[in-house]
Protein backbone atom coordinates (compact mmCIF):
# COMPACT_ATOMS: atom_id res chain seq x y z
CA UNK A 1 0.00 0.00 0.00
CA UNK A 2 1.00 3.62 -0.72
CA UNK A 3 1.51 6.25 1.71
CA UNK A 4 -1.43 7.96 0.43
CA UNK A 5 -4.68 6.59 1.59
CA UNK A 6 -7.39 7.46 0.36
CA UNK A 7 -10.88 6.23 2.42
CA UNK A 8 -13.98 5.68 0.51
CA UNK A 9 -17.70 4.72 2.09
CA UNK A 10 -19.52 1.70 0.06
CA UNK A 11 -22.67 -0.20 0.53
CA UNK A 12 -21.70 -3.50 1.54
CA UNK A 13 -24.15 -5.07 -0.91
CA UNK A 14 -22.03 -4.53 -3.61
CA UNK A 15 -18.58 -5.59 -1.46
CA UNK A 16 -16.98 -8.94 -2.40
CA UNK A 17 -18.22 -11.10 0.17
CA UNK A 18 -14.71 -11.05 2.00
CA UNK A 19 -15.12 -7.95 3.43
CA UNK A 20 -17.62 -8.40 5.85
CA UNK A 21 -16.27 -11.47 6.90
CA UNK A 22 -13.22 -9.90 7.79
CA UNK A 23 -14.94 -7.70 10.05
CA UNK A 24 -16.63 -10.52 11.43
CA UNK A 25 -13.62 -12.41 12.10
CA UNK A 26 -12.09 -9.05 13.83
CA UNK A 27 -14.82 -9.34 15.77
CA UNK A 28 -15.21 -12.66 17.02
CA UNK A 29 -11.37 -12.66 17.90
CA UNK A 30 -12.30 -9.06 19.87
CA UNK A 31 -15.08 -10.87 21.67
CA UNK A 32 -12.95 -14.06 22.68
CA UNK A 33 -15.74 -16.02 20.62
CA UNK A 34 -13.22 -17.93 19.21
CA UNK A 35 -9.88 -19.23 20.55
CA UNK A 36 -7.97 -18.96 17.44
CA UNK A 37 -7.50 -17.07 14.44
CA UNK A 38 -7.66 -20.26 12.50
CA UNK A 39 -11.22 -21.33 14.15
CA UNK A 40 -12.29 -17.98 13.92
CA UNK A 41 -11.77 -18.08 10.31
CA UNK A 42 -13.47 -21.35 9.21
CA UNK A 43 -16.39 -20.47 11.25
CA UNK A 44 -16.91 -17.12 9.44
CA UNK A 45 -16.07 -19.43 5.98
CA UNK A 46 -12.99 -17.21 4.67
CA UNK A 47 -9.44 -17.89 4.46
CA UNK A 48 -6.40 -17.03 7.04
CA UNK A 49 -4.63 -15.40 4.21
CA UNK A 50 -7.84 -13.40 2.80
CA UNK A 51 -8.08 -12.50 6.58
CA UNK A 52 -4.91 -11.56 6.89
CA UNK A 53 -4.22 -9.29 3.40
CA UNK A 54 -7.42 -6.99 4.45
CA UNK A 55 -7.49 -6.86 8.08
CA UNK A 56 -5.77 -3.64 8.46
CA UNK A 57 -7.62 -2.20 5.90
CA UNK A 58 -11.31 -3.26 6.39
CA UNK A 59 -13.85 -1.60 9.25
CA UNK A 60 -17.02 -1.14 9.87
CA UNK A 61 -17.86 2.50 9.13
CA UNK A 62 -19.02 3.51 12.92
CA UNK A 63 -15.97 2.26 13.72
CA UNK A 64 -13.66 4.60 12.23
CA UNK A 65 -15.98 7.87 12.11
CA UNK A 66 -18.77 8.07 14.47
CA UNK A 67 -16.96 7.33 17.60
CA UNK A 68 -15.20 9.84 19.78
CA UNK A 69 -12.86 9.36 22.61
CA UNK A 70 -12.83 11.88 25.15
CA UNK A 71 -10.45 12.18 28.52
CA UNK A 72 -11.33 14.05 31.45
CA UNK A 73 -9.92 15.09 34.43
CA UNK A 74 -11.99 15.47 37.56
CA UNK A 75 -11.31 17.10 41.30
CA UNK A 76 -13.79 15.06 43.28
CA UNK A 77 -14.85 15.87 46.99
CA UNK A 78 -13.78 12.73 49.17
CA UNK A 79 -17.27 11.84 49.98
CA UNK A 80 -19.33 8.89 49.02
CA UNK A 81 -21.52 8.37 46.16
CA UNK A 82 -19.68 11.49 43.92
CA UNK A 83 -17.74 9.33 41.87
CA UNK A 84 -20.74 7.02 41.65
CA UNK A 85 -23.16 10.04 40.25
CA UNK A 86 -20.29 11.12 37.84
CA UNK A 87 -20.20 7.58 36.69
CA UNK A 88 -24.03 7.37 36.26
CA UNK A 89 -24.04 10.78 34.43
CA UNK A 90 -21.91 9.20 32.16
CA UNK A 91 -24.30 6.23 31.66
CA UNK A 92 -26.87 8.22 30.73
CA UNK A 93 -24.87 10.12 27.75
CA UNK A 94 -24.67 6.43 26.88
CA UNK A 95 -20.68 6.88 27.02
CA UNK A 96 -18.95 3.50 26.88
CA UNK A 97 -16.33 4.09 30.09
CA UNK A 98 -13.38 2.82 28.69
CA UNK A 99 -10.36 3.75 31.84
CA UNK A 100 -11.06 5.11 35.20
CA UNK A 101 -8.05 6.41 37.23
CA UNK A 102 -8.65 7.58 40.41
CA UNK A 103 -5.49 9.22 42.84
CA UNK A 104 -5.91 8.63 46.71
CA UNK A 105 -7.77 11.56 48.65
CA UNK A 106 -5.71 14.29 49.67
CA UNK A 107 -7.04 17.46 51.57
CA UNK A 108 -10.60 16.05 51.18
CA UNK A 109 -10.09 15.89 47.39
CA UNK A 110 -9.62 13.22 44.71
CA UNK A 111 -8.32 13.83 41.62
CA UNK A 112 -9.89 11.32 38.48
CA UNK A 113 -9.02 10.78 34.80
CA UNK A 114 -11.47 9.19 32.67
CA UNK A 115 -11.31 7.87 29.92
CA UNK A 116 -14.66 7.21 27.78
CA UNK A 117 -15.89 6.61 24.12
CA UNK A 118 -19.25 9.07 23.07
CA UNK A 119 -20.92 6.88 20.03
CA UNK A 120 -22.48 9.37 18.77
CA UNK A 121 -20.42 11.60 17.08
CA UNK A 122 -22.50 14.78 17.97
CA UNK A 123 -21.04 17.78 19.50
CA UNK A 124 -23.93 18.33 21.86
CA UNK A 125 -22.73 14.90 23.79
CA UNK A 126 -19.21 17.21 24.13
CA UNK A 127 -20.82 20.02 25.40
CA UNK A 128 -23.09 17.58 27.99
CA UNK A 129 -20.02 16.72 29.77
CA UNK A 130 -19.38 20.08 30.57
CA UNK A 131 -22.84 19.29 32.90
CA UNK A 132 -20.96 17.28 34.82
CA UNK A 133 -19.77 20.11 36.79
CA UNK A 134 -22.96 20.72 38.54
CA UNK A 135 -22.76 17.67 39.93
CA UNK A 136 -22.65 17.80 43.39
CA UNK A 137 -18.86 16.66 44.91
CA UNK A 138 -17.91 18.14 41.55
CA UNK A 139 -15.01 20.40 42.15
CA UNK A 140 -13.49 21.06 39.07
CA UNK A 141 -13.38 19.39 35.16
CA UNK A 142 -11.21 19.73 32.60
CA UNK A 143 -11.66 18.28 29.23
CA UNK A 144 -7.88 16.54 28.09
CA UNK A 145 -8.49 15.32 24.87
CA UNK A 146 -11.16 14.61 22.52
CA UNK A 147 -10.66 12.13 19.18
């Protein structure tokens, strides 16, 4: 392959059949739904090789595009149930939490960096985070990173 990418969006139903199976196979192996790459393969009904000369270049279009990964950082009052309503705030943005580091209390105060997929690609689940400061225990948020 060339330097050069260049990324194009196609209905599936006109995709060579390998394709999809690829992403199945990525998927099965991502899932632990099959212990190897060889089983995983003969289940789906493709080759290791086809598997193997398109799996870095096959994905499922949500994948690549409509997912967003966003890392806070959080001063938490050391009292219980704030991390648990951040957490549950999160849940109902339907954020996927992916890492939760949390430091031990000092002063009263915990600091916690999150890390968390949005799925849906909208800047209005962005600017909900920013709700999480009115949260009570909330002392400060800062927004690290966003993909």
């Amino acid at each position: 392959m060339n330097d050069n990418k260049q990324l194009i969006v196609v209905d599936v139903s006109v995709l060579p059949d390998v394709f999809p199976k690829v992403i199945e196979v990525k998927k099965l192996m991502a899932q632990k739904g099959e212990k190897s790459l060889a089983s995983a393969c003969k289940r789906i009904g493709i080759s290791r090789s086809a598997y193997y000369k398109y799996k870095g270049c096959v994905f499922p279009y949500e994948e690549l595009f409509t997912r967003r990964i966003v890392n806070l950082y959080l001063l938490l009052n050391d009292s219980p149930g704030v991390l648990s309503s951040v957490l549950a705030f999160l849940h109902d943005l339907n954020a996927n939490i992916l890492t939760v580091n949390q430091g031990i209390p000092i002063d009263g105060a915990a600091a916690v960096n999150i890390s968390l997929r949005l799925t849906g690609g909208s800047d209005d689940e962005l600017n909900a985070l920013n709700s999480i400061k009115n949260l009570d225990g909330v002392l400060e948020v800062k927004l690290l990173s966003a993909e």
